[in-house]
C-alpha atoms as a PDB file:
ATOM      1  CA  UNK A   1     -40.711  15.536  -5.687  1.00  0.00           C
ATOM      2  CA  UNK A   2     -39.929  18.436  -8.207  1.00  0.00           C
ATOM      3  CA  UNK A   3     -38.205  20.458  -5.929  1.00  0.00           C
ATOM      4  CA  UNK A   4     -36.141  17.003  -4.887  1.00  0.00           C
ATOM      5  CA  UNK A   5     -35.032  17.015  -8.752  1.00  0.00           C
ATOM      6  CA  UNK A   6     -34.255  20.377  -9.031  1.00  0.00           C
ATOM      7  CA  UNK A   7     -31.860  20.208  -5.950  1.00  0.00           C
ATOM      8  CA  UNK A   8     -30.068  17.658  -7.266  1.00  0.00           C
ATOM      9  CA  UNK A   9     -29.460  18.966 -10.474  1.00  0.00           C
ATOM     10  CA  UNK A  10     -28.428  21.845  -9.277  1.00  0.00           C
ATOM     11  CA  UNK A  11     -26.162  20.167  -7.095  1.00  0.00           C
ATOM     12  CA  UNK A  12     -24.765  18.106 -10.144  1.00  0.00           C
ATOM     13  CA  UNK A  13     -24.381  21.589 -12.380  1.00  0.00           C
ATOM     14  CA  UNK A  14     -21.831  22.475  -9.279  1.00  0.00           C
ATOM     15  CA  UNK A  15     -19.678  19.667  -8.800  1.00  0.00           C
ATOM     16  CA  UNK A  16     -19.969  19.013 -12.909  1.00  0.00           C
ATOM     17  CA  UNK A  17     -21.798  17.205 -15.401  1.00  0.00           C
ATOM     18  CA  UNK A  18     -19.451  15.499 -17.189  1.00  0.00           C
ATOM     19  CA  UNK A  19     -17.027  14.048 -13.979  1.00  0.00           C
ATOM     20  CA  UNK A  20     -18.696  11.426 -11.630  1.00  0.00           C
ATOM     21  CA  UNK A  21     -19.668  12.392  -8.096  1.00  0.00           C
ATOM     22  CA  UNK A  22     -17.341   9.935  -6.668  1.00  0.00           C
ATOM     23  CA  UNK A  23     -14.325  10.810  -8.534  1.00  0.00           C
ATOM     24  CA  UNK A  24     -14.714  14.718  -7.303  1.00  0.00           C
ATOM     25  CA  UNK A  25     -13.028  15.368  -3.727  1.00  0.00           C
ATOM     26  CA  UNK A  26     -15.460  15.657  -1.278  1.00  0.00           C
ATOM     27  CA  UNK A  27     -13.692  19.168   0.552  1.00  0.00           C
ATOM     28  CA  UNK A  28     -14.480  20.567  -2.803  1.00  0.00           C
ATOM     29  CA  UNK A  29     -18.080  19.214  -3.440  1.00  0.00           C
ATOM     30  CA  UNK A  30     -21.202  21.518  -2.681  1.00  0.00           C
ATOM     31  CA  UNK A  31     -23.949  20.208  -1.148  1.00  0.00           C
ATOM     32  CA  UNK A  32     -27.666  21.121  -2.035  1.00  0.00           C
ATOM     33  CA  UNK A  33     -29.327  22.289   1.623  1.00  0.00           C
ATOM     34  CA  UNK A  34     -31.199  18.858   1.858  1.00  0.00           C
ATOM     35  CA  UNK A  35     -28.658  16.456   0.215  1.00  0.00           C
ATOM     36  CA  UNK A  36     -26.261  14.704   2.385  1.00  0.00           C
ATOM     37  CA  UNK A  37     -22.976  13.098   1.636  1.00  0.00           C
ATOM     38  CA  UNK A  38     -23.107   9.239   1.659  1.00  0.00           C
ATOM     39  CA  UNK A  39     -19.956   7.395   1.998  1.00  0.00           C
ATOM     40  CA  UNK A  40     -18.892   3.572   1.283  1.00  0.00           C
ATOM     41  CA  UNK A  41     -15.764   1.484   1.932  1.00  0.00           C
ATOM     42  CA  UNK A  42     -15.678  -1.084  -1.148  1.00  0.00           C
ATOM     43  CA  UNK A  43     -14.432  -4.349  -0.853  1.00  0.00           C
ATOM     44  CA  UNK A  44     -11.404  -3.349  -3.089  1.00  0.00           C
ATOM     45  CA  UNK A  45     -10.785  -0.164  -0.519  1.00  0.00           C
ATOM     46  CA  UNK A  46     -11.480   2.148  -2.599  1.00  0.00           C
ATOM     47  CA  UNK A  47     -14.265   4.955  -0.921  1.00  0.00           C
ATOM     48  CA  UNK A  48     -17.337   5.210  -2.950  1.00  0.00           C
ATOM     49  CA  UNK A  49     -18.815   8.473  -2.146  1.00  0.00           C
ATOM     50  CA  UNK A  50     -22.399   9.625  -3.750  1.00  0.00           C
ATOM     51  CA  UNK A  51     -25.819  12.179  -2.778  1.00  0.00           C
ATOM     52  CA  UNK A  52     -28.689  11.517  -1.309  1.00  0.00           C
ATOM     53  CA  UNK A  53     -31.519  13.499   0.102  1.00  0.00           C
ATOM     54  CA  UNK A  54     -31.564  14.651   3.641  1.00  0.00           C
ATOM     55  CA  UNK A  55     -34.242  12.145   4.328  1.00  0.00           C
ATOM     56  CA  UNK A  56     -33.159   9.078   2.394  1.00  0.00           C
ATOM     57  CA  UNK A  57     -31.033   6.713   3.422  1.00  0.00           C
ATOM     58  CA  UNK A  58     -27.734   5.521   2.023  1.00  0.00           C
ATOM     59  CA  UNK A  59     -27.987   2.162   0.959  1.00  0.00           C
ATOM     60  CA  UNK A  60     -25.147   0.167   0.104  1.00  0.00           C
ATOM     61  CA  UNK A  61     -25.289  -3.694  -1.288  1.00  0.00           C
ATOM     62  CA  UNK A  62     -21.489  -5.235  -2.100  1.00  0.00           C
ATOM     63  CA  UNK A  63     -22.509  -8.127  -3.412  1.00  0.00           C
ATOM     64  CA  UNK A  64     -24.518  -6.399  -6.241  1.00  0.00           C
ATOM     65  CA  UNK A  65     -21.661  -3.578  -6.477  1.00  0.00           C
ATOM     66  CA  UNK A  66     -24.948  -1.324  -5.671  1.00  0.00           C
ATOM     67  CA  UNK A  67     -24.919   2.435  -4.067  1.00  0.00           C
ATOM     68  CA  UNK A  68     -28.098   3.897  -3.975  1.00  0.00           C
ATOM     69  CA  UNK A  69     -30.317   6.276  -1.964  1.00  0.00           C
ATOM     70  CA  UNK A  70     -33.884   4.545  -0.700  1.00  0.00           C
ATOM     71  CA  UNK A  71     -37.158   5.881   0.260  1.00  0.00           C
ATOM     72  CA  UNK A  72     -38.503   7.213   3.827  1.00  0.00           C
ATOM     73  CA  UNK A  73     -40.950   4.854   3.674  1.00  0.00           C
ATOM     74  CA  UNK A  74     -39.278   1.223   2.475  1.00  0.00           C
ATOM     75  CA  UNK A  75     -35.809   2.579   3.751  1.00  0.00           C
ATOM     76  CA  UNK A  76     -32.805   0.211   1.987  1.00  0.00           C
ATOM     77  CA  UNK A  77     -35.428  -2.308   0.703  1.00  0.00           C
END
């Protein structure tokens, strides 16, 4: 789980701390080994774009406006 953390904060310290994930283009954003890209249409159709791990999934819920990784085990529950 440390290691998990440590990825992705290394991954933020690359793309940078103070801009969003989303607003960065993604030819220019580095990727942590085991992080993948995760990518949502919006109902406005706008792209949403944000990190997970390499063995989360991407979860995406409109109605809530939420765009989150989940968990091997519960998946997008």
């Amino acid at each position: 789980m440390q290691k998990r953390a440590i990825a992705f904060l290394a991954a933020l310290a690359l793309v940078g701390v103070s801009a969003p994930i989303y607003a960065q283009s993604t030819k220019s954003l580095q990727l942590a080994k085991n992080q993948k890209l995760c990518r949502s249409k919006r109902p406005d159709g706008s792209i949403k774009t944000w990190t997970c791990g390499a063995d989360q999934p991407c979860c995406v819920n409109h109605f809530f406006n939420l765009y989150t990784c989940g968990s091997q085990l519960l998946k997008c529950l």
